[in-house]
ModelCIF file with pLDDT and N, C-alpha, C, O atoms, coordinates in Angstrom:
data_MODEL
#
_entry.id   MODEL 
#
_entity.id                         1 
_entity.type                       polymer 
_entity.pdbx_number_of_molecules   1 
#
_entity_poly.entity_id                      1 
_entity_poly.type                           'polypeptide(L)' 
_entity_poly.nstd_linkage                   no 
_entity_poly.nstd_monomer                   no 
_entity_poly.pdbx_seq_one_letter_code       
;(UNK)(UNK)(UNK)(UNK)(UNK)(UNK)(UNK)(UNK)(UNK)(UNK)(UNK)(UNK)(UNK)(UNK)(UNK)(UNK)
(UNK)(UNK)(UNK)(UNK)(UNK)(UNK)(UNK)(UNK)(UNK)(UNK)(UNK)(UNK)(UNK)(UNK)(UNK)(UNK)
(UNK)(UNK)(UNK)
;
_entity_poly.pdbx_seq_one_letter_code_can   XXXXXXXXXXXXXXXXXXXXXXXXXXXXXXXXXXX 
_entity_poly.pdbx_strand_id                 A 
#
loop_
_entity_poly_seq.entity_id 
_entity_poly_seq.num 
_entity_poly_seq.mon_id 
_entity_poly_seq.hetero 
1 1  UNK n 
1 2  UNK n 
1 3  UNK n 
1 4  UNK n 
1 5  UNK n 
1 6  UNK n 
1 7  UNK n 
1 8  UNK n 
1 9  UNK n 
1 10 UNK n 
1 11 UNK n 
1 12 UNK n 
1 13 UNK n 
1 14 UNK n 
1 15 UNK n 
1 16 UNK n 
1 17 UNK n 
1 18 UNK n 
1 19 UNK n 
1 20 UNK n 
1 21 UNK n 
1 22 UNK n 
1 23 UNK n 
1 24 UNK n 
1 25 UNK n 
1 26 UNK n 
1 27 UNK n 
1 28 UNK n 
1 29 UNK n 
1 30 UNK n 
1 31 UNK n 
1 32 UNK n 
1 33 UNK n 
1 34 UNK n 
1 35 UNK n 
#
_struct_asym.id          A 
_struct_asym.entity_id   1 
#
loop_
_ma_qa_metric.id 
_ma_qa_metric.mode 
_ma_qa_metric.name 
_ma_qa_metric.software_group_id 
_ma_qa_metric.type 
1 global pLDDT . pLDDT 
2 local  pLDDT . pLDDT 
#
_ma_qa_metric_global.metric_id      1 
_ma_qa_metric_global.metric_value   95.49 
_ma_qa_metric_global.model_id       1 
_ma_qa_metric_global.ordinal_id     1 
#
loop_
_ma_qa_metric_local.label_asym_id 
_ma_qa_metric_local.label_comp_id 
_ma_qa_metric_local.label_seq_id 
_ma_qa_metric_local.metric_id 
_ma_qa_metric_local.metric_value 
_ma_qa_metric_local.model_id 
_ma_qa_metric_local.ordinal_id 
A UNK 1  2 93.00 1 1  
A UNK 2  2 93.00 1 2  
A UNK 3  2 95.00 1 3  
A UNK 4  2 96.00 1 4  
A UNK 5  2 95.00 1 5  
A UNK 6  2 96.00 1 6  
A UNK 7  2 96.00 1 7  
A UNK 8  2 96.00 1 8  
A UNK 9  2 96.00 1 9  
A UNK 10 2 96.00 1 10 
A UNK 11 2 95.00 1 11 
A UNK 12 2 95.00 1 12 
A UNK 13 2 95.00 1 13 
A UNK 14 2 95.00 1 14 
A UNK 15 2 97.00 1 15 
A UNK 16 2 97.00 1 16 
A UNK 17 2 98.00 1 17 
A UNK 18 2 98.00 1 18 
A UNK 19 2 98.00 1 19 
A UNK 20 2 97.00 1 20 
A UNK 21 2 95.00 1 21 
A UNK 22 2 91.00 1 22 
A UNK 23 2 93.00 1 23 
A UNK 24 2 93.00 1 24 
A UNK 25 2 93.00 1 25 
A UNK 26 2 95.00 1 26 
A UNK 27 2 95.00 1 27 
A UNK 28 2 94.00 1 28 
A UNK 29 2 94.00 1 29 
A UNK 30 2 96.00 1 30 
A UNK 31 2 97.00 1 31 
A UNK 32 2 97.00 1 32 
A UNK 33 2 97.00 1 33 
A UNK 34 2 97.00 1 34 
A UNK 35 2 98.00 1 35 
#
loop_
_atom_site.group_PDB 
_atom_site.id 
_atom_site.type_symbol 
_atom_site.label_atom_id 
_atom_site.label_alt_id 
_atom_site.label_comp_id 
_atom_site.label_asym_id 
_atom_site.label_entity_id 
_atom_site.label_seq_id 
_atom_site.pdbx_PDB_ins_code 
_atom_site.Cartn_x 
_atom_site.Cartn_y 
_atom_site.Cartn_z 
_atom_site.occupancy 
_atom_site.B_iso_or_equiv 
_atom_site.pdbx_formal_charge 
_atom_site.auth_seq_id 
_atom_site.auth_comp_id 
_atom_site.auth_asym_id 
_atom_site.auth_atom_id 
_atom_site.pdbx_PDB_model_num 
ATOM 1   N N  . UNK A 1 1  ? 0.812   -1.226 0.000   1.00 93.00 ? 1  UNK A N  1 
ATOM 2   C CA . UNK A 1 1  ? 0.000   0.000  0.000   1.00 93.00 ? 1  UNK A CA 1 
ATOM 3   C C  . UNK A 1 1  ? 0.838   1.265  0.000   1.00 93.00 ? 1  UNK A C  1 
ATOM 4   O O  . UNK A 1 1  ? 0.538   2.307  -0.584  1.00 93.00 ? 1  UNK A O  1 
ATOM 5   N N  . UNK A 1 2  ? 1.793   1.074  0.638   1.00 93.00 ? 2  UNK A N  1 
ATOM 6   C CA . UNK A 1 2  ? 2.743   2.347  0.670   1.00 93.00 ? 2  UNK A CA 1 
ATOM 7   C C  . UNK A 1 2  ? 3.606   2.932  -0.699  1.00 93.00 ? 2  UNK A C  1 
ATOM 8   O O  . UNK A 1 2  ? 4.167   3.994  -0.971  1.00 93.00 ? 2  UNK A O  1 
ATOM 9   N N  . UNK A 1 3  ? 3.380   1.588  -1.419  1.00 95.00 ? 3  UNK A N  1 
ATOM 10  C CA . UNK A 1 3  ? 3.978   2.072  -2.774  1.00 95.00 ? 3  UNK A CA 1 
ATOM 11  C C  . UNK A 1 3  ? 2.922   2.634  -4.186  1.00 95.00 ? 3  UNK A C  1 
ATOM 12  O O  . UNK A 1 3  ? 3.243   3.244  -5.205  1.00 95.00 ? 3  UNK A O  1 
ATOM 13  N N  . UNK A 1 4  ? 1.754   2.191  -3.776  1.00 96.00 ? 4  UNK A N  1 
ATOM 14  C CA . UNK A 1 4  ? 0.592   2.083  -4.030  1.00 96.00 ? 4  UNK A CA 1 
ATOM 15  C C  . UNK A 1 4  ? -0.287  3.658  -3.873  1.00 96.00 ? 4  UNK A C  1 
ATOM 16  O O  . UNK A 1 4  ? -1.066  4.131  -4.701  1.00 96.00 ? 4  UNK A O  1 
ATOM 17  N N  . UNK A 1 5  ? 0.101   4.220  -2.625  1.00 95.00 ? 5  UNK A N  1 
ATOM 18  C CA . UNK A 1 5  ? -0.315  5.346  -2.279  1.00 95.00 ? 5  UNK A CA 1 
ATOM 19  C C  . UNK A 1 5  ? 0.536   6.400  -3.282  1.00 95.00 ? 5  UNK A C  1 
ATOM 20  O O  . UNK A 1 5  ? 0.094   7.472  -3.695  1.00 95.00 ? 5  UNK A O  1 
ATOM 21  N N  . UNK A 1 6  ? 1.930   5.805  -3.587  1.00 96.00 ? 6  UNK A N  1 
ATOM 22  C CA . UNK A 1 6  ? 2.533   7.216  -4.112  1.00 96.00 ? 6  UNK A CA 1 
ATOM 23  C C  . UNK A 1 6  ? 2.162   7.421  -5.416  1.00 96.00 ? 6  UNK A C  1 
ATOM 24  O O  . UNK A 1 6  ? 2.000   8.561  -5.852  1.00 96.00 ? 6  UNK A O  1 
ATOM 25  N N  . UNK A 1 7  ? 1.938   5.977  -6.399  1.00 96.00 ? 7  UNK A N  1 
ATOM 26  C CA . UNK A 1 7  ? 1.493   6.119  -7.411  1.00 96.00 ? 7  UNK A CA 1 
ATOM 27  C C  . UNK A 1 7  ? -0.080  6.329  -7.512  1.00 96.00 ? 7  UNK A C  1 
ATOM 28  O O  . UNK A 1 7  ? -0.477  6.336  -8.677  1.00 96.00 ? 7  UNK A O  1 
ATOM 29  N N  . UNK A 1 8  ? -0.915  6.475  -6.689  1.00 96.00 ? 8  UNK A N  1 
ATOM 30  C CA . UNK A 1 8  ? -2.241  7.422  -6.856  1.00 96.00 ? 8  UNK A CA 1 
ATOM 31  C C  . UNK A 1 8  ? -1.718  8.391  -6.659  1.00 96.00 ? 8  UNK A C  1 
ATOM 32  O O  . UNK A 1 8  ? -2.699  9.107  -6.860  1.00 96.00 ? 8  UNK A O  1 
ATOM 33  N N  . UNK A 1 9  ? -0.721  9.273  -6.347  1.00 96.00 ? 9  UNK A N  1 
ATOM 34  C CA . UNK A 1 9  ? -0.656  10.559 -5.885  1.00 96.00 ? 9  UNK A CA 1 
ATOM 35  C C  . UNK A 1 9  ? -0.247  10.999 -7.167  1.00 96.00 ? 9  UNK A C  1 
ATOM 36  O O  . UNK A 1 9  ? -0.542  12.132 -7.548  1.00 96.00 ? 9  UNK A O  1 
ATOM 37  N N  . UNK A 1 10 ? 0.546   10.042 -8.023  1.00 96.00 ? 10 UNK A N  1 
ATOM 38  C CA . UNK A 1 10 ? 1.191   10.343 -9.437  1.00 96.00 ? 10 UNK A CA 1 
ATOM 39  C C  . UNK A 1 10 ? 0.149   10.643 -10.303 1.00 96.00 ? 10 UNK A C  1 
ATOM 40  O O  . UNK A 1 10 ? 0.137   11.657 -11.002 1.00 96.00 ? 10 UNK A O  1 
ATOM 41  N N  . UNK A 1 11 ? -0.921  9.612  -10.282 1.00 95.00 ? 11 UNK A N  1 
ATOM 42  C CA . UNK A 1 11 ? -1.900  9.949  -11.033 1.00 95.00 ? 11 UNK A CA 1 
ATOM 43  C C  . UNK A 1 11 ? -2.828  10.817 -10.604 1.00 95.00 ? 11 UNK A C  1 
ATOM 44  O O  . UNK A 1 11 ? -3.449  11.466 -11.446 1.00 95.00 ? 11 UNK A O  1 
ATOM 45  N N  . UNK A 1 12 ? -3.114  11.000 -9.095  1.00 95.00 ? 12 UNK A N  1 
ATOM 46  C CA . UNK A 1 12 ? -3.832  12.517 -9.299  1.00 95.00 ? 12 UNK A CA 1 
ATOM 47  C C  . UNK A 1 12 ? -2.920  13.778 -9.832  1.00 95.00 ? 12 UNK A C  1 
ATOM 48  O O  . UNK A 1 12 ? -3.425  14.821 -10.248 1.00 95.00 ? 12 UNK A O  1 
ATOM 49  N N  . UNK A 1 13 ? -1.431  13.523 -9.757  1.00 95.00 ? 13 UNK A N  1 
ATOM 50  C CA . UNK A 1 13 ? -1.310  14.809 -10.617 1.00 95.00 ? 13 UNK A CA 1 
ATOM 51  C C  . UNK A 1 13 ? -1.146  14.962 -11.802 1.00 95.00 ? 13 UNK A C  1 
ATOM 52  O O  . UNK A 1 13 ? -0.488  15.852 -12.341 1.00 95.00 ? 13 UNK A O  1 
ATOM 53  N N  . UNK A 1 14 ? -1.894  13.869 -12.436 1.00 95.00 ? 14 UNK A N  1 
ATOM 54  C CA . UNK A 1 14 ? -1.853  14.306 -14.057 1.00 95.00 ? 14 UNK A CA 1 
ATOM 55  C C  . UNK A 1 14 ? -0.687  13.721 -14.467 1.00 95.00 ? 14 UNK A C  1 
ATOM 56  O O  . UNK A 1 14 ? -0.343  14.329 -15.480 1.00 95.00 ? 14 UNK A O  1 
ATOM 57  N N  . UNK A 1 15 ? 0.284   12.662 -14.153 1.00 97.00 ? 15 UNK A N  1 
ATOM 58  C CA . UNK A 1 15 ? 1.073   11.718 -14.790 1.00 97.00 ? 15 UNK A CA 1 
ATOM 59  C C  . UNK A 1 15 ? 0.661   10.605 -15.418 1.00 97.00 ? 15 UNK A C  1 
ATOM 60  O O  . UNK A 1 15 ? -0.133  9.754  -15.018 1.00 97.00 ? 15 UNK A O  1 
ATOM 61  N N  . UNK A 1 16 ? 1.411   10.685 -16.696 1.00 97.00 ? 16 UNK A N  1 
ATOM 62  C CA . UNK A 1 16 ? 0.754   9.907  -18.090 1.00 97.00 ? 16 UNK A CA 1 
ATOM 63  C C  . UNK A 1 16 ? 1.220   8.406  -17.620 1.00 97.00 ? 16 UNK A C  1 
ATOM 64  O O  . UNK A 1 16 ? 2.418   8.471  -17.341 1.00 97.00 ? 16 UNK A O  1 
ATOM 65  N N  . UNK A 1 17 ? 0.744   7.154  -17.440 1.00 98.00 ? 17 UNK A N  1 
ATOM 66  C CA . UNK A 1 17 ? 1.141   5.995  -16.649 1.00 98.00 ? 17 UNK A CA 1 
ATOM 67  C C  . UNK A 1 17 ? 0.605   4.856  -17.278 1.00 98.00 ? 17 UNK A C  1 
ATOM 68  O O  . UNK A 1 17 ? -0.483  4.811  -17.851 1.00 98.00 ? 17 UNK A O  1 
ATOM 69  N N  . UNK A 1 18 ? 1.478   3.862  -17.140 1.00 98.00 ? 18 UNK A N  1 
ATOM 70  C CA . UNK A 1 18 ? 0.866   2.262  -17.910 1.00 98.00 ? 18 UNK A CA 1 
ATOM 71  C C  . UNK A 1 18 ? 1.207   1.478  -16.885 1.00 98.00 ? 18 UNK A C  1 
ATOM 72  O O  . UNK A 1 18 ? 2.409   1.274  -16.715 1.00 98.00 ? 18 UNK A O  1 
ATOM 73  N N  . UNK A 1 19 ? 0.246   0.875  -15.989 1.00 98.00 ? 19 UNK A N  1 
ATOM 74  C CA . UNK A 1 19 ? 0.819   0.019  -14.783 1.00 98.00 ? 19 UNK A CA 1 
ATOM 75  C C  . UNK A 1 19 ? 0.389   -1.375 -15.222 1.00 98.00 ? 19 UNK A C  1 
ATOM 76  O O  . UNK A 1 19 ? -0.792  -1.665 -15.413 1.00 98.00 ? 19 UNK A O  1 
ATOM 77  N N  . UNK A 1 20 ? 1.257   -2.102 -15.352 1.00 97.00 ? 20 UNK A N  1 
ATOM 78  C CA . UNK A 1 20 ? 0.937   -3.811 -15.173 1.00 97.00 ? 20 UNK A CA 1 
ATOM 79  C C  . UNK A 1 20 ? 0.647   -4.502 -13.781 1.00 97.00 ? 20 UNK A C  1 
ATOM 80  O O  . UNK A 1 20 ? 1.715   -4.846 -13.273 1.00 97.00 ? 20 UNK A O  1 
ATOM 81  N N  . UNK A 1 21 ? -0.198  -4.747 -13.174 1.00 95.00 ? 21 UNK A N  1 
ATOM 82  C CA . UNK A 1 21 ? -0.459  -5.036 -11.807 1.00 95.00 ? 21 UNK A CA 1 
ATOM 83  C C  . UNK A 1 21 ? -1.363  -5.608 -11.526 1.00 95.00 ? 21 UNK A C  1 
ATOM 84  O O  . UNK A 1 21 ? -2.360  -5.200 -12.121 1.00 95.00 ? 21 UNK A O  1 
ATOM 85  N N  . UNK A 1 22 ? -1.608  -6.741 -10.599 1.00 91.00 ? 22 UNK A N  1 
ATOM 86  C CA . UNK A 1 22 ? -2.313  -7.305 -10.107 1.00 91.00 ? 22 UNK A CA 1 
ATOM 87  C C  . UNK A 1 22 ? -3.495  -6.902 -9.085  1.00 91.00 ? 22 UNK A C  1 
ATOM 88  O O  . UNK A 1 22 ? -4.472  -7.587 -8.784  1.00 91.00 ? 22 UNK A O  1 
ATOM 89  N N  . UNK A 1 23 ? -3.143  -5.576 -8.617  1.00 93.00 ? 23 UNK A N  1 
ATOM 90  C CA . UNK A 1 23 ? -3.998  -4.786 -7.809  1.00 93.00 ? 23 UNK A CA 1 
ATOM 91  C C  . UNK A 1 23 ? -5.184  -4.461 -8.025  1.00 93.00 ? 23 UNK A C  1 
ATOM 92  O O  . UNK A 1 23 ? -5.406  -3.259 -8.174  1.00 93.00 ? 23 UNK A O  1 
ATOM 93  N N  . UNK A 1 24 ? -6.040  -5.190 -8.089  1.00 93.00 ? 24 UNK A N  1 
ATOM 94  C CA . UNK A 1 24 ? -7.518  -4.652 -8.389  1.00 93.00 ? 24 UNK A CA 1 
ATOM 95  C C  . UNK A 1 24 ? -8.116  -3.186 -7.833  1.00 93.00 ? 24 UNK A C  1 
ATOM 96  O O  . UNK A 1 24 ? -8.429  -2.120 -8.363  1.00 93.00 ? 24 UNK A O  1 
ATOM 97  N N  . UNK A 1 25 ? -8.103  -3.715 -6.498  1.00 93.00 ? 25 UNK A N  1 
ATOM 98  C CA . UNK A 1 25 ? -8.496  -2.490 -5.850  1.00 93.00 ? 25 UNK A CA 1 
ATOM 99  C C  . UNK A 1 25 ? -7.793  -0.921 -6.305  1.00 93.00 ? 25 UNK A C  1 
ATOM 100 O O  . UNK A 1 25 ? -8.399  0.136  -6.485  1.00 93.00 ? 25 UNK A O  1 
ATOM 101 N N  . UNK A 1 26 ? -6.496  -1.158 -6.400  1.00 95.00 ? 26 UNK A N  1 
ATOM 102 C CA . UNK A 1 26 ? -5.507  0.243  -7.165  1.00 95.00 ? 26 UNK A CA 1 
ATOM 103 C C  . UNK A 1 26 ? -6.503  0.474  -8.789  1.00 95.00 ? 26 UNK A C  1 
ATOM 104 O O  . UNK A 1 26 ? -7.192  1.438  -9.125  1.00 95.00 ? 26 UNK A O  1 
ATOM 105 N N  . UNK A 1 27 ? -6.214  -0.831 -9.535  1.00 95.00 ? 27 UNK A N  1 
ATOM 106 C CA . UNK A 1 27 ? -6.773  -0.216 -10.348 1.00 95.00 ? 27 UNK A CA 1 
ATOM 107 C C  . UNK A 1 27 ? -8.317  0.273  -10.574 1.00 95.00 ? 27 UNK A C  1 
ATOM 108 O O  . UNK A 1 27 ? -8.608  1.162  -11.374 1.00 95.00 ? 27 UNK A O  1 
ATOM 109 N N  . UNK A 1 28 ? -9.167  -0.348 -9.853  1.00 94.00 ? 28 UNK A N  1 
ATOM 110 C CA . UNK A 1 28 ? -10.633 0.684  -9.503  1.00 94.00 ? 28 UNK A CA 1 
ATOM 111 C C  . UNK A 1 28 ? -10.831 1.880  -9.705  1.00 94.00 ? 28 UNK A C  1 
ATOM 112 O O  . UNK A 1 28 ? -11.587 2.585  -10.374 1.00 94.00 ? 28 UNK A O  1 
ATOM 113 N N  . UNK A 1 29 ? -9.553  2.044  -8.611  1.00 94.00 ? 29 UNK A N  1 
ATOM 114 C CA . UNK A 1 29 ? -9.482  3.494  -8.001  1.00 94.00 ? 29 UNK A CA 1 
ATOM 115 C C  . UNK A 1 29 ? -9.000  4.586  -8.711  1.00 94.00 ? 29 UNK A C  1 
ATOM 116 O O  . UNK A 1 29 ? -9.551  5.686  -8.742  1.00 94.00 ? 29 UNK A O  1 
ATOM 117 N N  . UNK A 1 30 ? -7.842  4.247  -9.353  1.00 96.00 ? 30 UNK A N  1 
ATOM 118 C CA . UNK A 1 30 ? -7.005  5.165  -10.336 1.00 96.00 ? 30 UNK A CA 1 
ATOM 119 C C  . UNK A 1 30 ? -7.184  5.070  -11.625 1.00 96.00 ? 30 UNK A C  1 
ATOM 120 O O  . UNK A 1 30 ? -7.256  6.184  -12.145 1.00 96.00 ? 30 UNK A O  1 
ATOM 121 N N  . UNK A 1 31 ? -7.316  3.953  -12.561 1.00 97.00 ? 31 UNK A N  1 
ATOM 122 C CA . UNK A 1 31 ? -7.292  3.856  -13.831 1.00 97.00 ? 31 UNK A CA 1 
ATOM 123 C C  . UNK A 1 31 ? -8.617  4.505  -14.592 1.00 97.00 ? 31 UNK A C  1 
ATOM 124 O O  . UNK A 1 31 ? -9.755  4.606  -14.135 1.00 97.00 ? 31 UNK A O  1 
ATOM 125 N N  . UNK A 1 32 ? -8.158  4.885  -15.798 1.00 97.00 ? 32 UNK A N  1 
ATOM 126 C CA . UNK A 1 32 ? -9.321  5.399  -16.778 1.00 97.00 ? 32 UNK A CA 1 
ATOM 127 C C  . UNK A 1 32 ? -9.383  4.017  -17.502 1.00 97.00 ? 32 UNK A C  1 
ATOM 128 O O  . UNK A 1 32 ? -10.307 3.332  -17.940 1.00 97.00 ? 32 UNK A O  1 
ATOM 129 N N  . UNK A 1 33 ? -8.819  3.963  -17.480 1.00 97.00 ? 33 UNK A N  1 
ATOM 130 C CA . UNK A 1 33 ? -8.967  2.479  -18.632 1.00 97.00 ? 33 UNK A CA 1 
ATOM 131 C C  . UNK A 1 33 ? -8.405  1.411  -18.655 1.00 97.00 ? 33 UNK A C  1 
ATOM 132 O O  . UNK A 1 33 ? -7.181  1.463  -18.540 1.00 97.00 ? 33 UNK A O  1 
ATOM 133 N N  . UNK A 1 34 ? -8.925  0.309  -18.779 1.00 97.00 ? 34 UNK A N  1 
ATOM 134 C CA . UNK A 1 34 ? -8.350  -1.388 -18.191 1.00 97.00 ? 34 UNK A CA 1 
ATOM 135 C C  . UNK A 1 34 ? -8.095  -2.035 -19.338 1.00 97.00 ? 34 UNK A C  1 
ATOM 136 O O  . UNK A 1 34 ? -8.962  -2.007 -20.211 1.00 97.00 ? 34 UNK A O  1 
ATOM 137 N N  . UNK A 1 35 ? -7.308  -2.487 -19.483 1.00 98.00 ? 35 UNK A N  1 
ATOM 138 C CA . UNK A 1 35 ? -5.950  -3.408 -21.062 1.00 98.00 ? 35 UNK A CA 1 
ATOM 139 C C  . UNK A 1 35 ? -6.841  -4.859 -20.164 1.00 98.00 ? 35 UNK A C  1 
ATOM 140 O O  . UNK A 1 35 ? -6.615  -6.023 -20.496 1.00 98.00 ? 35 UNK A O  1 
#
């Protein structure tokens, strides 16, 4: 979670991002769009 927290913080500020991850819950939360 702690690494997790910094990259929502990346993406609330408007950093352009492609995460490969198993994190459901992260991606819920942050992603516009699911590959």
């Amino acid at each position: 979670n702690e690494v997790l927290d910094v990259m929502t913080d990346l993406a609330k500020d408007g950093m352009t991002m492609m995460v490969v991850t198993h994190e459901m819950g992260f991606a819920r939360r942050v992603a516009h769009r699911m590959v």
